[in-house]
Protein backbone atom coordinates (compact mmCIF):
# COMPACT_ATOMS: atom_id res chain seq x y z
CA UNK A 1 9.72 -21.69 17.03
CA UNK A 2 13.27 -19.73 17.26
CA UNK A 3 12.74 -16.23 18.11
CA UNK A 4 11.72 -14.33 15.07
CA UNK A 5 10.41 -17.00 12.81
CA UNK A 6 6.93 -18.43 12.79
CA UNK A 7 5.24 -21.03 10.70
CA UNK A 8 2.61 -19.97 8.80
CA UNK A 9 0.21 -22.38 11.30
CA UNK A 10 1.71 -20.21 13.93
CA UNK A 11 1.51 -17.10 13.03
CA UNK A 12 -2.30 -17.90 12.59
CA UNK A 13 -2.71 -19.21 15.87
CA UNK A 14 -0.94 -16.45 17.44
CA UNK A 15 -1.08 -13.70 15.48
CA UNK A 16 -2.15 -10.54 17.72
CA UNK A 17 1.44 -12.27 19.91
CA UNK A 18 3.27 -11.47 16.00
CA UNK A 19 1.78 -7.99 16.05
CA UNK A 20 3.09 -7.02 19.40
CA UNK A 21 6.58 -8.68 18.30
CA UNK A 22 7.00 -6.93 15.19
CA UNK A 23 6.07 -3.96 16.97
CA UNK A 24 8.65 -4.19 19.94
CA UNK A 25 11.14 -6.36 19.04
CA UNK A 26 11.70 -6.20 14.94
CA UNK A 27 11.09 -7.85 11.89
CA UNK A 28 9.08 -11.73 11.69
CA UNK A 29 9.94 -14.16 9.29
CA UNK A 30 6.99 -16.10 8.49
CA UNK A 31 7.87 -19.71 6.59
CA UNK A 32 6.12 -21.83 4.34
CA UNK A 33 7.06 -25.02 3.83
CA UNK A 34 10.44 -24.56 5.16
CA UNK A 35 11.04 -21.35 3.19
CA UNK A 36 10.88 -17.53 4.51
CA UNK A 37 7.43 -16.78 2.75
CA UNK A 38 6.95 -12.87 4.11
CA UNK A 39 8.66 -10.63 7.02
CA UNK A 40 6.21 -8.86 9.14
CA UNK A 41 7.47 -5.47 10.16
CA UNK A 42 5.99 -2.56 12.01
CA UNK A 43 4.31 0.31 10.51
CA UNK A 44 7.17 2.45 11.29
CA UNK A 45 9.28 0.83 10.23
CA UNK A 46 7.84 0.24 7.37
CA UNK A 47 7.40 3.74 7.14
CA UNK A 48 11.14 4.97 7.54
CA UNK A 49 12.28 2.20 5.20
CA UNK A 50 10.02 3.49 2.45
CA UNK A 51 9.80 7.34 2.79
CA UNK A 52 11.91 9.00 -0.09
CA UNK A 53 14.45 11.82 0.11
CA UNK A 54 14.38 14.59 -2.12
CA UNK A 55 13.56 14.88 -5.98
CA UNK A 56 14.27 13.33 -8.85
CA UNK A 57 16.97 16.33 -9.80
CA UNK A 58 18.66 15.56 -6.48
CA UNK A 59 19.21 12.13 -6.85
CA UNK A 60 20.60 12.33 -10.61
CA UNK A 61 23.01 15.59 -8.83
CA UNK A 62 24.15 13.14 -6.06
CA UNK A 63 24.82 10.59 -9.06
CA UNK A 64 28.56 8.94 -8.90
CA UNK A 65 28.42 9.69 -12.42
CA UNK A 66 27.86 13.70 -12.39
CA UNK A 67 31.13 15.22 -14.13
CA UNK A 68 32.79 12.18 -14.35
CA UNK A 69 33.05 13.13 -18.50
CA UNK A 70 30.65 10.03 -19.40
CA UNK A 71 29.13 10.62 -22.98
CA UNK A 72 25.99 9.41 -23.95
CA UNK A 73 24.98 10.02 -27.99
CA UNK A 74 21.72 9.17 -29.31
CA UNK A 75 20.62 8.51 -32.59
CA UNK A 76 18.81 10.23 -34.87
CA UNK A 77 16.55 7.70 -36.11
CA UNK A 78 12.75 8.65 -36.09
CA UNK A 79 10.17 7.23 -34.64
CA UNK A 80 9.71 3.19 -34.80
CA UNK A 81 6.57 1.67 -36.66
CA UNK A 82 4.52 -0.30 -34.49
CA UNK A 83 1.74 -2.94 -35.89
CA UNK A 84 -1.82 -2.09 -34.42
């Protein structure tokens, strides 16, 4: 076993050992028949990967594409028919 990676038999047998390392030391790869399968990480970090900044207005204002003249034109078709 190479420091970070675990078979999935391993990570069974030892898996409070898997806790403590994703905890202290960083993301486990976990493999399954040769293959990364999942990554264990730690609930913080899981945490600061996943939290979200700001709104939805923010993040089309931060755009690369605010004032940079791009056009967009719609269509004035109606509604589509859809088959119940």
């Amino acid at each position: 076993m190479s420091i970070g990676t675990w078979t999935v038999a391993e990570a069974k047998a030892k898996f409070s050992e898997l806790v403590d390392r994703a905890r202290v030391s960083g993301p486990q790869t976990i493999t399954k028949d040769g293959h990364t399968a999942v990554v264990v990480v730690s609930a913080e970090e899981w945490e600061r990967k996943t939290r979200r900044s700001g709104d939805l207005a923010e993040f089309f204002a931060e755009s690369p594409l605010w004032g940079s003249g791009l056009e967009v034109s719609r269509t004035k078709d109606g509604p589509r028919e859809v088959d119940l």
